[in-house]
C-alpha atoms as a PDB file:
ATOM      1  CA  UNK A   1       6.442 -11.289  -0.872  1.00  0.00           C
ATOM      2  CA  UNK A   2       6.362  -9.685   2.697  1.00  0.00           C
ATOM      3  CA  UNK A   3       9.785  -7.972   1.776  1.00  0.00           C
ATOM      4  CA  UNK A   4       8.630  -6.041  -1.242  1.00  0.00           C
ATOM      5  CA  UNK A   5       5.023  -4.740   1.070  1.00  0.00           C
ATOM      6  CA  UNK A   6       7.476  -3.494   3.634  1.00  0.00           C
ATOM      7  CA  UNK A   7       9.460  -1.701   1.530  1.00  0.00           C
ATOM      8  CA  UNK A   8       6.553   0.096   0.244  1.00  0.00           C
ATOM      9  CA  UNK A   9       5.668   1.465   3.358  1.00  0.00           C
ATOM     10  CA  UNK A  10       2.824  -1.359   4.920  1.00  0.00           C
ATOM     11  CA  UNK A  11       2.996  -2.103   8.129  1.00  0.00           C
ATOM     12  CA  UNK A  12       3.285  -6.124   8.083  1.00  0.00           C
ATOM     13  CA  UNK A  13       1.673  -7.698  11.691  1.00  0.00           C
ATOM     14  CA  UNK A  14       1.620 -11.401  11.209  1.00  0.00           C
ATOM     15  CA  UNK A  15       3.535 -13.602   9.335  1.00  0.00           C
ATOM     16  CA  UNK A  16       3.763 -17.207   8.603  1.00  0.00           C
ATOM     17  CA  UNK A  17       6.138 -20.618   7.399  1.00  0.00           C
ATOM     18  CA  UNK A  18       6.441 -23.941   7.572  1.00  0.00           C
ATOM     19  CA  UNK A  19      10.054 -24.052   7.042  1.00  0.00           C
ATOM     20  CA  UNK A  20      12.256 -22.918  10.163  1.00  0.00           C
ATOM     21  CA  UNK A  21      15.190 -20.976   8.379  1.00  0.00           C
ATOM     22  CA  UNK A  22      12.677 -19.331   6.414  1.00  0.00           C
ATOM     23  CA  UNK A  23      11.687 -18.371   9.720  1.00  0.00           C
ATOM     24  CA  UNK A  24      14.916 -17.355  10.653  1.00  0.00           C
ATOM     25  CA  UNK A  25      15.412 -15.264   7.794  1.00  0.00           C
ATOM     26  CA  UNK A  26      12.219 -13.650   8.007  1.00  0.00           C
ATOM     27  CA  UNK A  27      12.916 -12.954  11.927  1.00  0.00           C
ATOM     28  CA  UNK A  28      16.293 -11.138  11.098  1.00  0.00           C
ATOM     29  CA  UNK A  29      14.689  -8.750   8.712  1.00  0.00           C
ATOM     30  CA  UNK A  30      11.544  -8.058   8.620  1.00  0.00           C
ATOM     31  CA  UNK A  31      10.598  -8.840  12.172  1.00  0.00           C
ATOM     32  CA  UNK A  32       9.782 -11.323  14.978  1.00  0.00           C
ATOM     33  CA  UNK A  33       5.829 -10.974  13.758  1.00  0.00           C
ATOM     34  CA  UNK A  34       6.859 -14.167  12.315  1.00  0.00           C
ATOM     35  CA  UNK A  35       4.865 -17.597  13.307  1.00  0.00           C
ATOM     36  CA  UNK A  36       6.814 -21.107  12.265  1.00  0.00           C
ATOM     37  CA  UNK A  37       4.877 -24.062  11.887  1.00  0.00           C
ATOM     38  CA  UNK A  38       1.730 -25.457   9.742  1.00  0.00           C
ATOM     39  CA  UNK A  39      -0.982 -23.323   8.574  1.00  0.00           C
ATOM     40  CA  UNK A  40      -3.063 -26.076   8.605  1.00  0.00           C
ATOM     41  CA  UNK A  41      -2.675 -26.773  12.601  1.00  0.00           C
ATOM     42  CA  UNK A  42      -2.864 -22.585  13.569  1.00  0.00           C
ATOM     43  CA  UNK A  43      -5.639 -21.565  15.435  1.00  0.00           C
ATOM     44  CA  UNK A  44      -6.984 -18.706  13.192  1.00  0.00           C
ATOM     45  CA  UNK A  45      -8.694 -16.796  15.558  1.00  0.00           C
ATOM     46  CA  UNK A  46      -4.467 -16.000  16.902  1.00  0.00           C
ATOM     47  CA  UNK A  47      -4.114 -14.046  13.227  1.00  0.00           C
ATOM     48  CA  UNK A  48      -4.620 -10.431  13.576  1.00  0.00           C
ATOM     49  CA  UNK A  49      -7.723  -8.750  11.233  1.00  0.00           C
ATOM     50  CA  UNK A  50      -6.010  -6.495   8.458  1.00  0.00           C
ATOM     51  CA  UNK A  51      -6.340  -5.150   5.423  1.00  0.00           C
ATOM     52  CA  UNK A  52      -4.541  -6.757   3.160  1.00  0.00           C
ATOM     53  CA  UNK A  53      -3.871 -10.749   3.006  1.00  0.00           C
ATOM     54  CA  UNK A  54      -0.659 -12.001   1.093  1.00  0.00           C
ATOM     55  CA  UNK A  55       0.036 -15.673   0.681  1.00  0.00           C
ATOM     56  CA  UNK A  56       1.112 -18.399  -1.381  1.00  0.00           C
ATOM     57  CA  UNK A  57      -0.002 -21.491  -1.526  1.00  0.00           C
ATOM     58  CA  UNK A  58       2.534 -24.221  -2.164  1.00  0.00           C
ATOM     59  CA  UNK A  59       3.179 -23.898  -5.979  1.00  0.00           C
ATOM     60  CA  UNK A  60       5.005 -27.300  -6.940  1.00  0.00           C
ATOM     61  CA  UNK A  61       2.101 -29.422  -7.263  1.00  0.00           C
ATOM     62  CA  UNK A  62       1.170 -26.866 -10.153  1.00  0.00           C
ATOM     63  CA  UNK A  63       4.314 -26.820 -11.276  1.00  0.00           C
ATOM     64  CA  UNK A  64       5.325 -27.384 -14.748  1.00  0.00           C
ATOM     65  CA  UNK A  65       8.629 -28.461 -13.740  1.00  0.00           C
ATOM     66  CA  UNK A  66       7.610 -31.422 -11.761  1.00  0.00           C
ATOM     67  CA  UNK A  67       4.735 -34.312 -12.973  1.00  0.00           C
ATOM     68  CA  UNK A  68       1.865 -32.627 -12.723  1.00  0.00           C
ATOM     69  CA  UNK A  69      -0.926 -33.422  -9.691  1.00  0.00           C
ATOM     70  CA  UNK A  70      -2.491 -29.896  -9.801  1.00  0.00           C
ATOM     71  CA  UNK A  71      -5.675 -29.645  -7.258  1.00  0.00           C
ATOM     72  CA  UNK A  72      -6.035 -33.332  -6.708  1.00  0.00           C
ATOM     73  CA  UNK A  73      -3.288 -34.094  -4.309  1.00  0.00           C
ATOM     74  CA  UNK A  74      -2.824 -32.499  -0.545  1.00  0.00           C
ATOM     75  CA  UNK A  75      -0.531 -30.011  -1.139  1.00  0.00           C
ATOM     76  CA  UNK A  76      -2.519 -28.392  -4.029  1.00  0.00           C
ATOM     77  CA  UNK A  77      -5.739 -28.183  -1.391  1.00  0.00           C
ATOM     78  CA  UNK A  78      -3.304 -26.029   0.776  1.00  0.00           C
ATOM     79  CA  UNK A  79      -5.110 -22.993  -1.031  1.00  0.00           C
ATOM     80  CA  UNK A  80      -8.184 -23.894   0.571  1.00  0.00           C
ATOM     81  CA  UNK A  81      -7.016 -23.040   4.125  1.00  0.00           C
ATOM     82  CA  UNK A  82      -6.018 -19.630   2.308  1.00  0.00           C
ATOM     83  CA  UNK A  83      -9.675 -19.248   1.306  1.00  0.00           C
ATOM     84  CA  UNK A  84     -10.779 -20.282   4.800  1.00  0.00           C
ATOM     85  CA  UNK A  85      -8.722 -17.287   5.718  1.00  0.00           C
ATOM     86  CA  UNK A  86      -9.699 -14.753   3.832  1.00  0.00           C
ATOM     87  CA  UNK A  87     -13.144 -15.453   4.698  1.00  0.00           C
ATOM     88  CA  UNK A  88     -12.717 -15.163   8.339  1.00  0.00           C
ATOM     89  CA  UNK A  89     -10.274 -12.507   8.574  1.00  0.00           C
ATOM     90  CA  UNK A  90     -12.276 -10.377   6.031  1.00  0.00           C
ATOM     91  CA  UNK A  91      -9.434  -8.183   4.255  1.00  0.00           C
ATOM     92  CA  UNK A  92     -10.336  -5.290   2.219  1.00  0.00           C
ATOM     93  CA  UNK A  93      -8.386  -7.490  -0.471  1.00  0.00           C
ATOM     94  CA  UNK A  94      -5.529 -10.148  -0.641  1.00  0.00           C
ATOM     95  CA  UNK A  95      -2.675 -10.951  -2.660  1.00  0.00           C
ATOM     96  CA  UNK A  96      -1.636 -14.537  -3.395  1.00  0.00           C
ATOM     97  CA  UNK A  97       1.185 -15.572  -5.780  1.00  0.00           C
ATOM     98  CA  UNK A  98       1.624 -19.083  -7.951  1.00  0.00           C
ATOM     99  CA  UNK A  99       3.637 -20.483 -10.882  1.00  0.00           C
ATOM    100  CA  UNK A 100       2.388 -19.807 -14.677  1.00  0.00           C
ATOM    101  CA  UNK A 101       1.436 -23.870 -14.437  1.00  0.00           C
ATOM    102  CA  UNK A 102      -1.632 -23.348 -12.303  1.00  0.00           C
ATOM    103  CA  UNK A 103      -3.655 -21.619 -15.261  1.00  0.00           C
ATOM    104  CA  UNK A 104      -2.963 -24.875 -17.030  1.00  0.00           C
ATOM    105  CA  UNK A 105      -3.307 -27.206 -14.305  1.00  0.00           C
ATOM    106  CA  UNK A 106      -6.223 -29.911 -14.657  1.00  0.00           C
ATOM    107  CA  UNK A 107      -7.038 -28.727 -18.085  1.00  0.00           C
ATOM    108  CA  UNK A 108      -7.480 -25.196 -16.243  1.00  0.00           C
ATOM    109  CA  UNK A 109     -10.266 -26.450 -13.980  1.00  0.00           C
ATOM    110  CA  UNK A 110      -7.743 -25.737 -11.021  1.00  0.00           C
ATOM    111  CA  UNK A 111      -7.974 -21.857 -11.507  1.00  0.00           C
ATOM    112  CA  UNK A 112     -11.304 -21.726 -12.312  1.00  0.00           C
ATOM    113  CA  UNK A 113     -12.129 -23.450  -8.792  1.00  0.00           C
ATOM    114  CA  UNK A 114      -9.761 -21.412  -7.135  1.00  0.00           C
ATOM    115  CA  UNK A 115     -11.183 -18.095  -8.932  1.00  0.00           C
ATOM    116  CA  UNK A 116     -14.720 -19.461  -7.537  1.00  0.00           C
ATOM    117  CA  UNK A 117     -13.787 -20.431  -4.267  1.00  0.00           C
ATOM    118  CA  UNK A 118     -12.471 -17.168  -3.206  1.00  0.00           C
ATOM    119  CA  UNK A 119     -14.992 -15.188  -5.209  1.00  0.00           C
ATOM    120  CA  UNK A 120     -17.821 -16.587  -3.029  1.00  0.00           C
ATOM    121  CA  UNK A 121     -15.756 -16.421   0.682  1.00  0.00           C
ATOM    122  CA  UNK A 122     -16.700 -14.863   3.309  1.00  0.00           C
ATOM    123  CA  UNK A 123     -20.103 -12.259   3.680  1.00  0.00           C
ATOM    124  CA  UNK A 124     -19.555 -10.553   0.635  1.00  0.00           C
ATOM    125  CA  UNK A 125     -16.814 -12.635  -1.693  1.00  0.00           C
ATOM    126  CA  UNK A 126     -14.362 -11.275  -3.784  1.00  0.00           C
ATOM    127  CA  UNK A 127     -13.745  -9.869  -7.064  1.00  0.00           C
ATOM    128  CA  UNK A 128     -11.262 -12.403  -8.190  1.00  0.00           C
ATOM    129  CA  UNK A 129      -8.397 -12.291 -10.782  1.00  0.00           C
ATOM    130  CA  UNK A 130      -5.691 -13.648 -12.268  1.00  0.00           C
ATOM    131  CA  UNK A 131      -2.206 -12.112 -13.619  1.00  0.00           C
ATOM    132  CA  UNK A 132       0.646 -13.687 -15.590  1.00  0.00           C
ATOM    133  CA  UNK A 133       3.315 -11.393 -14.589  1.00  0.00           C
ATOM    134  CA  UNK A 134       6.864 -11.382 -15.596  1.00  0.00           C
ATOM    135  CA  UNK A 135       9.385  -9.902 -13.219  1.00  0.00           C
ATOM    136  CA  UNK A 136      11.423  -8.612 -16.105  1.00  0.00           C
ATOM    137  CA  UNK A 137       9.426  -6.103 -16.887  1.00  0.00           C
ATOM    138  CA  UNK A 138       9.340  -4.721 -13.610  1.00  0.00           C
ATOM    139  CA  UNK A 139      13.190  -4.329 -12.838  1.00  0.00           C
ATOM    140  CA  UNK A 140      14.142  -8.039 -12.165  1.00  0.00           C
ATOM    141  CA  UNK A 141      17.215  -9.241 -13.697  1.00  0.00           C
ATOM    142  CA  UNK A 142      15.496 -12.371 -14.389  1.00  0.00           C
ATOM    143  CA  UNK A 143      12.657 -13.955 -16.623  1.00  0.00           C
ATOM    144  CA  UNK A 144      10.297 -15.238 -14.393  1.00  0.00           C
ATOM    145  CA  UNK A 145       7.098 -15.278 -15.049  1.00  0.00           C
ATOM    146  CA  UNK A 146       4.539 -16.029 -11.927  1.00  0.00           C
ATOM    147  CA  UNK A 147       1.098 -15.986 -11.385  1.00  0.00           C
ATOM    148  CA  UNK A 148      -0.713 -13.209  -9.291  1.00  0.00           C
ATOM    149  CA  UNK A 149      -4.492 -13.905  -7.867  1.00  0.00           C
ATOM    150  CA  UNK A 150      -5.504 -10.432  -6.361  1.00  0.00           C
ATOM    151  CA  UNK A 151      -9.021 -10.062  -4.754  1.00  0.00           C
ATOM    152  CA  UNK A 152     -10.652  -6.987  -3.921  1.00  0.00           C
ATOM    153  CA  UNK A 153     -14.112  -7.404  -1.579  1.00  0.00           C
ATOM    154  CA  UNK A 154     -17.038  -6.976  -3.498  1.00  0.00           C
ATOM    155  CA  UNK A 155     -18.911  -4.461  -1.178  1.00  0.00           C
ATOM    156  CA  UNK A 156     -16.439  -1.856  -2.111  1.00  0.00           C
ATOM    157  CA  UNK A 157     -17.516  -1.512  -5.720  1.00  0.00           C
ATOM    158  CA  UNK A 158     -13.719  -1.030  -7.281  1.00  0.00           C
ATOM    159  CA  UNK A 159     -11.516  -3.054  -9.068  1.00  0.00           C
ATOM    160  CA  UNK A 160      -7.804  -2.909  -8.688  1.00  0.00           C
ATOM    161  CA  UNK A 161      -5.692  -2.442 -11.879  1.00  0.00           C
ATOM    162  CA  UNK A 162      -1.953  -3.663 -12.079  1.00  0.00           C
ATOM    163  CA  UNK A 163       0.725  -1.120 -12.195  1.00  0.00           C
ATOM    164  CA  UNK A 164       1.971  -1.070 -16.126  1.00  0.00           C
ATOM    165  CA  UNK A 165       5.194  -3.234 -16.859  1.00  0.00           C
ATOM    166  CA  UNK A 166       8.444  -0.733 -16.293  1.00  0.00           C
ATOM    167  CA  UNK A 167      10.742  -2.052 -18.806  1.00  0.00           C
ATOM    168  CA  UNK A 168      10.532  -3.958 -22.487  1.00  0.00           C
ATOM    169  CA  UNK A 169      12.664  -6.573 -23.671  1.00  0.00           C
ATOM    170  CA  UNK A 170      14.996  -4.305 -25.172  1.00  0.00           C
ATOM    171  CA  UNK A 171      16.160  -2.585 -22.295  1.00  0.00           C
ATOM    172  CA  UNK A 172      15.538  -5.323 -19.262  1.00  0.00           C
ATOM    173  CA  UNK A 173      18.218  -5.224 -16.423  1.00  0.00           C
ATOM    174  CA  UNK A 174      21.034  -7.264 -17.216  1.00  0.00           C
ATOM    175  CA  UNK A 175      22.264  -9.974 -15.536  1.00  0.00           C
ATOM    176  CA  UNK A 176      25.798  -7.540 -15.381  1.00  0.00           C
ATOM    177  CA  UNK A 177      24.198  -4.731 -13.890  1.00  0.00           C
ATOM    178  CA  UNK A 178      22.058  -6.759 -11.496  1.00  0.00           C
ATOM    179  CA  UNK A 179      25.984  -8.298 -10.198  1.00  0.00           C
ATOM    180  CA  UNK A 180      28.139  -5.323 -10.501  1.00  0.00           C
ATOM    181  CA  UNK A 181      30.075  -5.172  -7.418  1.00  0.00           C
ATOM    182  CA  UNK A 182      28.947  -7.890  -5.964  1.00  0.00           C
ATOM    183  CA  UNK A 183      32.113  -9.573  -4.965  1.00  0.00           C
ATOM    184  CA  UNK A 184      32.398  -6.838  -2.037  1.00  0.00           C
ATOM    185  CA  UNK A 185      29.076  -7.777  -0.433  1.00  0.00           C
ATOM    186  CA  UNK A 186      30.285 -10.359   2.636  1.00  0.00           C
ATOM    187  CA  UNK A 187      27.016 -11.863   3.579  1.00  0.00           C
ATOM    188  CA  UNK A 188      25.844 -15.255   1.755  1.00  0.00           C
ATOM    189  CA  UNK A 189      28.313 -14.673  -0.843  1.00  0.00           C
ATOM    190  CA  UNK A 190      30.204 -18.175  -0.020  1.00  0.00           C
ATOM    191  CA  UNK A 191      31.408 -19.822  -3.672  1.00  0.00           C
ATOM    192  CA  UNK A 192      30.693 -23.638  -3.820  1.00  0.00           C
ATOM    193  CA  UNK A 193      32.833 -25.888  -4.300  1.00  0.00           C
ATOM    194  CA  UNK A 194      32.340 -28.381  -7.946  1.00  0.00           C
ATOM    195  CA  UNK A 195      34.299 -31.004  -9.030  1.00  0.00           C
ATOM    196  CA  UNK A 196      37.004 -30.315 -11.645  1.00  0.00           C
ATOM    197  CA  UNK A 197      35.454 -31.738 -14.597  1.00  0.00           C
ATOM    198  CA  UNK A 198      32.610 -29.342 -14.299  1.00  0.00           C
ATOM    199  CA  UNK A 199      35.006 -26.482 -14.554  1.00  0.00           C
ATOM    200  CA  UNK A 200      36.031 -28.413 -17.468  1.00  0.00           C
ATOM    201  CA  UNK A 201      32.452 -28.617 -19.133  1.00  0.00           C
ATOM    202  CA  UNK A 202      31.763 -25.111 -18.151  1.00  0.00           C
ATOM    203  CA  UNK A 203      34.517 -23.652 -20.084  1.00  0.00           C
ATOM    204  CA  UNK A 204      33.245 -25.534 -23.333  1.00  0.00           C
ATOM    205  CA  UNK A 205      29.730 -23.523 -22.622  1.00  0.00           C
ATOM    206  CA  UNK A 206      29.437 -19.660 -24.027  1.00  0.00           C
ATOM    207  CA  UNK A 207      28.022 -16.955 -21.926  1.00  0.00           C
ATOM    208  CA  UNK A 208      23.940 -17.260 -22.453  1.00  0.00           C
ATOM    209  CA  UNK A 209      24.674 -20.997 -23.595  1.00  0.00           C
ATOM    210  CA  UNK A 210      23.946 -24.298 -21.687  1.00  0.00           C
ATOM    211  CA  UNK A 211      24.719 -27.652 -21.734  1.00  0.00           C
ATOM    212  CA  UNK A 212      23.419 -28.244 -25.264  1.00  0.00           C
ATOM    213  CA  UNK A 213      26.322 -25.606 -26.334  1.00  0.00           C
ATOM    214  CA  UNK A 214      29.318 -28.525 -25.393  1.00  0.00           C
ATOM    215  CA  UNK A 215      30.527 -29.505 -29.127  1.00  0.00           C
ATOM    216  CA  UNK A 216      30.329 -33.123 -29.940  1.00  0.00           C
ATOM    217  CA  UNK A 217      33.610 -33.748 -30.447  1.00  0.00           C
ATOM    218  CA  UNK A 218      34.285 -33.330 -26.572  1.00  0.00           C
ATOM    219  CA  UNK A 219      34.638 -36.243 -24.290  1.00  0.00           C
ATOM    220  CA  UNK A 220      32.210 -34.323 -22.211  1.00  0.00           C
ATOM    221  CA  UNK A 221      29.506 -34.030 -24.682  1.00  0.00           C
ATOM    222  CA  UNK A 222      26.622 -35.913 -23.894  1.00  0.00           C
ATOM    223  CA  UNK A 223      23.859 -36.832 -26.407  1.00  0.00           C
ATOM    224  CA  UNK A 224      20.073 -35.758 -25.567  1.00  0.00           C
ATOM    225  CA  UNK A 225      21.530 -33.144 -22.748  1.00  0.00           C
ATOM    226  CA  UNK A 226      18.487 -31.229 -21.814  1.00  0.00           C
ATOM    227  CA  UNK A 227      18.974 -27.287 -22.234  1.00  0.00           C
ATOM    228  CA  UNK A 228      17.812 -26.317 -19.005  1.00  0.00           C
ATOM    229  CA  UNK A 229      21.209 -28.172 -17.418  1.00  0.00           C
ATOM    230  CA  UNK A 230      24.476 -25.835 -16.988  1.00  0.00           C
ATOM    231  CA  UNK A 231      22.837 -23.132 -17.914  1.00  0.00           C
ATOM    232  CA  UNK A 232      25.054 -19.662 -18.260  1.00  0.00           C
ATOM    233  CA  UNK A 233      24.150 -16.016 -17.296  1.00  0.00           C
ATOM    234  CA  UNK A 234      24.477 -13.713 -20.621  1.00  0.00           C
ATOM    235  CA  UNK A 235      25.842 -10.467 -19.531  1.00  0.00           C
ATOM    236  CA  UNK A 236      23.380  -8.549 -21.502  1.00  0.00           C
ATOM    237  CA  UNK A 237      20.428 -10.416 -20.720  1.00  0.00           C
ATOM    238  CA  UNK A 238      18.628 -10.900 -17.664  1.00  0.00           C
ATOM    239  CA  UNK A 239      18.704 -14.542 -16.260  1.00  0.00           C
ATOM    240  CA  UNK A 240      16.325 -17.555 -17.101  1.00  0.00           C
ATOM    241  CA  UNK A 241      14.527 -18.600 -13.861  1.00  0.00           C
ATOM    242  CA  UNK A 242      15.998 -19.097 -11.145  1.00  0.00           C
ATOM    243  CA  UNK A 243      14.459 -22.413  -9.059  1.00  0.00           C
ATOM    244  CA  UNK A 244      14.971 -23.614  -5.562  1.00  0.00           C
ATOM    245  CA  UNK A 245      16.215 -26.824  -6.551  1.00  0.00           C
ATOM    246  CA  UNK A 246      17.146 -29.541  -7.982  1.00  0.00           C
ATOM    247  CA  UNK A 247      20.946 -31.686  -8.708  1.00  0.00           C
ATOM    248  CA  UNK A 248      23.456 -30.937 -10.435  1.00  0.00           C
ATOM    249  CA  UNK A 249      23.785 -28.713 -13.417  1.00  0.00           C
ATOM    250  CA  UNK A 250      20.583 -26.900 -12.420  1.00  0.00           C
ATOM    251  CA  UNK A 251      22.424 -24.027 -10.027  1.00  0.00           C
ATOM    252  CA  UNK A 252      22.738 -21.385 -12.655  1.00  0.00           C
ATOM    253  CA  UNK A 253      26.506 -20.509 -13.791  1.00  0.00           C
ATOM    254  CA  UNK A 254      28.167 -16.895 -13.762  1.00  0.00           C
ATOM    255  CA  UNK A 255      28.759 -15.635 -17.406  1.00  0.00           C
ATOM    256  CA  UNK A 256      32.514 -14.944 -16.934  1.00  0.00           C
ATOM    257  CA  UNK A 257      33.919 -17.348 -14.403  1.00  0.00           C
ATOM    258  CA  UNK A 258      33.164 -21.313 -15.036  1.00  0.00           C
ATOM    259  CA  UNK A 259      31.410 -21.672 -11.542  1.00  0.00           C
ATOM    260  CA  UNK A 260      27.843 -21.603  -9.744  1.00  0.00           C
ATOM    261  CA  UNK A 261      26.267 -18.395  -9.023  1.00  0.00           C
ATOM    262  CA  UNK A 262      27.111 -17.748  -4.835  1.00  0.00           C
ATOM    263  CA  UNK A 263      23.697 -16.539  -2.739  1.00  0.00           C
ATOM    264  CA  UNK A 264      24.095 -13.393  -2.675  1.00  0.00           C
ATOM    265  CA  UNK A 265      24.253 -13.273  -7.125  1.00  0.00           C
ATOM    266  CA  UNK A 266      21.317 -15.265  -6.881  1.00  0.00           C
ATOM    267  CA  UNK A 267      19.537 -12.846  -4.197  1.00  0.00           C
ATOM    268  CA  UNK A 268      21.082  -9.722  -6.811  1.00  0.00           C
ATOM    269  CA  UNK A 269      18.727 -11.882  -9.307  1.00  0.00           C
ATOM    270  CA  UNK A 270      15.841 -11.789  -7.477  1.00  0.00           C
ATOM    271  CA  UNK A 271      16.365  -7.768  -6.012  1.00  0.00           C
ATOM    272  CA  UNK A 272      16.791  -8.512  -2.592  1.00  0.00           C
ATOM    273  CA  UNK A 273      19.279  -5.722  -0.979  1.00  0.00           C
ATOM    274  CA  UNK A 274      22.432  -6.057  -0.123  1.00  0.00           C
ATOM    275  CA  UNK A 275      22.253  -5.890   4.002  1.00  0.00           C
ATOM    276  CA  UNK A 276      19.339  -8.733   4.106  1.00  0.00           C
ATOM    277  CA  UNK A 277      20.875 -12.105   5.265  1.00  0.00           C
ATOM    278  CA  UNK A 278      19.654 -14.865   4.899  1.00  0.00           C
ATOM    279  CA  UNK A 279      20.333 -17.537   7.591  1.00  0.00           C
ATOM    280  CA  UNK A 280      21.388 -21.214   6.861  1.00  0.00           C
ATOM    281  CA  UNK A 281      23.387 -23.564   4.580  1.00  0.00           C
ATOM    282  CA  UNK A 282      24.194 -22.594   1.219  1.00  0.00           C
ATOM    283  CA  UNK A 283      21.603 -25.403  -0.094  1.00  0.00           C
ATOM    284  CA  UNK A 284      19.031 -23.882   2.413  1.00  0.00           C
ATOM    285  CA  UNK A 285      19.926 -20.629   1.277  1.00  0.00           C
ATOM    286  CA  UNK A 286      19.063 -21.252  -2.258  1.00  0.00           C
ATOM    287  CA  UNK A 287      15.827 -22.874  -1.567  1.00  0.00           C
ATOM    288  CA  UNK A 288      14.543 -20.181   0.209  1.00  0.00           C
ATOM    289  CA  UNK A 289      15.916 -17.579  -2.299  1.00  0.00           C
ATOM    290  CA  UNK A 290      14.471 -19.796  -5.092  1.00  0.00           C
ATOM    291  CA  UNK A 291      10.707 -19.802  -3.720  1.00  0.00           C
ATOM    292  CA  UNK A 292      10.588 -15.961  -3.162  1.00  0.00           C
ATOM    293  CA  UNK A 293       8.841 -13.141  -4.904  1.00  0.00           C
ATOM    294  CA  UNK A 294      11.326 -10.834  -6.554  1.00  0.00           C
ATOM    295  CA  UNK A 295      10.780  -7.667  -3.501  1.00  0.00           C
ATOM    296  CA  UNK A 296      12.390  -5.332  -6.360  1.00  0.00           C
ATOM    297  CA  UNK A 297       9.659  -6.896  -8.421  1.00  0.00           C
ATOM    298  CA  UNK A 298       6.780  -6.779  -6.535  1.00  0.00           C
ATOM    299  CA  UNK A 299       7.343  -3.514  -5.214  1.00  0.00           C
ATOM    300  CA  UNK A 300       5.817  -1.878  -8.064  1.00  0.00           C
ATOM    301  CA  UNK A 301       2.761  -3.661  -7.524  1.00  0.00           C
ATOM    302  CA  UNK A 302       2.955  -3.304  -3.589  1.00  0.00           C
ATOM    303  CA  UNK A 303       2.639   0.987  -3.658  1.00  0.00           C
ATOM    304  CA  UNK A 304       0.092   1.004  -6.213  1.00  0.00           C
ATOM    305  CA  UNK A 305      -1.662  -1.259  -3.865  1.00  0.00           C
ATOM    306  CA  UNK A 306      -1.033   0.531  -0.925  1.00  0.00           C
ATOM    307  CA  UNK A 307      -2.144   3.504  -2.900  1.00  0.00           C
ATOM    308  CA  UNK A 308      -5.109   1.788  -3.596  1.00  0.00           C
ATOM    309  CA  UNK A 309      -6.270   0.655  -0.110  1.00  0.00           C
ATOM    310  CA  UNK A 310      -5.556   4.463   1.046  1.00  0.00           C
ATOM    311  CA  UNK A 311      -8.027   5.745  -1.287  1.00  0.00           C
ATOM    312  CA  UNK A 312     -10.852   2.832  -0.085  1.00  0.00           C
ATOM    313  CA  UNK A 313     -10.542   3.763   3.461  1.00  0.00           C
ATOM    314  CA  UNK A 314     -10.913   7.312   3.118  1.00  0.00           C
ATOM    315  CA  UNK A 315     -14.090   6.774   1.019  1.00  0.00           C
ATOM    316  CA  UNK A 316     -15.101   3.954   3.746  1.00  0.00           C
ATOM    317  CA  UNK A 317     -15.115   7.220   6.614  1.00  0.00           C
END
């Protein structure tokens, strides 16, 4: 999310991940603010005070995509050291983003704790609340759809307002636009290699189509194929959601040629520009990649925001 803020014009002091070519990444082009290692085991006096908090907890226990443990197991208590600090550190407001599963998670008892918790942190808690955003409709070349908590302190009497989507469904960035000229970009642009008979079964799939689309009377037609496997890129359309990971079948295929998307088409997906590289294998690549916020979708968001905070402060003197 960091990438999108900077963009806009914030100046970004701390920074934090668990996983070290995230860190690498992060280093390279944003800046060495960057701290690697466990939030949990950070001393948070070490974070600097600000005035705006971004974060995200980790999203997969809310998942839909995976069994669902919502705010039972560890990982989905990781919010809780976000809360922790937010009420130290105090921000004039703070940004933290999720998947769309966490307003259903535990029968929706998991937002409603998480709303609570972080409206009553800290000396004066936070107005707390929940967006289901979809990047589409902000310039992404992709349908994903993500979950924004924004909190605004309560002793400043305002309530921030999301910027209004950009685009409709009828004219959403195509996956062709989002790609054109691609092929010239040298970073993290690396094709994969995939065995022969997926070339095979890619062929058999139409652009926009997946693995459902293989007719029956091929021998690679497989009965009760699930539609999310060997899934194709329309050229008109923007792409279905990208994710991090996962086996085979689940990489996302170009619309023209019968191959996996490289990095860099995936990053095109997502926004990111051209001359930010991402460091490490192409498997590491896509994870990180995969469990990013859109920066040419959050941008939008990010200057009405900064916008936002500008007008606070000069009421605050």
């Amino acid at each position: 999310m960091d990438l999108g803020f900077h963009q806009a014009g914030f100046n970004i002091k701390w920074a934090n991940d668990i996983e070290k070519r995230a860190c690498e990444t992060y280093a390279k082009n944003i800046g060495n603010h960057i701290v690697c290692g466990d939030i949990t085991q950070l001393d948070y006096t070490q974070i600097p005070d600000a005035d705006l908090i971004l974060g995200g907890f980790p999203c997969q226990d809310f998942s839909m995509i995976w069994k669902r443990g919502g705010i039972n197991t560890d990982r989905g208590n990781l919010y809780q050291n976000f809360v922790e600090i937010i009420s130290k550190k105090q921000p004039l407001m703070f940004v933290a983003e999720n998947v769309k599963g966490i307003l259903t998670a535990n029968k929706k008892q998991a937002i409603q704790k998480i709303i609570k918790d972080f409206s009553e942190t800290g000396e004066h808690g936070y107005n707390t609340t929940a967006h289901l955003v979809n990047f589409a409709e902000y310039g992404v070349a992709q349908l994903r759809e993500r979950v924004l908590i924004i909190g605004v302190r309560k002793d400043l009497n305002t309530l921030f307002n999301i910027p209004k989507p950009l685009r409709k469904s009828d004219n959403y960035l195509s996956s062709k636009e989002a790609l054109k000229g691609v092929e010239r970009v040298k970073n993290n642009n690396r094709h994969q290699n995939i065995k022969p008979k997926t070339i095979e079964k890619l062929k058999l799939i139409p652009p926009g189509g997946n693995f459902t689309d293989i007719p029956k009377d091929s021998p690679h037609y497989v009965k009760g194929m699930i539609s999310h496997v060997y899934r194709r890129l329309h050229p008109d359309k923007p792409s279905t959601t990208i994710i991090a990971a996962g086996g085979g079948g689940t990489w996302g295929y170009h619309y023209d040629e019968p191959r996996p998307l490289t990095n860099r088409e995936r990053a095109r997906l997502f926004g990111y520009p051209d001359d930010f590289v991402f460091e490490g294998s192409i498997a590491e690549v896509r994870k990180q990649i995969g469990n990013s916020v859109p920066p040419s979708g959050i941008l939008p968001f990010a200057r009405q925001i900064k916008v936002f905070l500008e007008d606070i402060k000069a009421n605050m003197h």
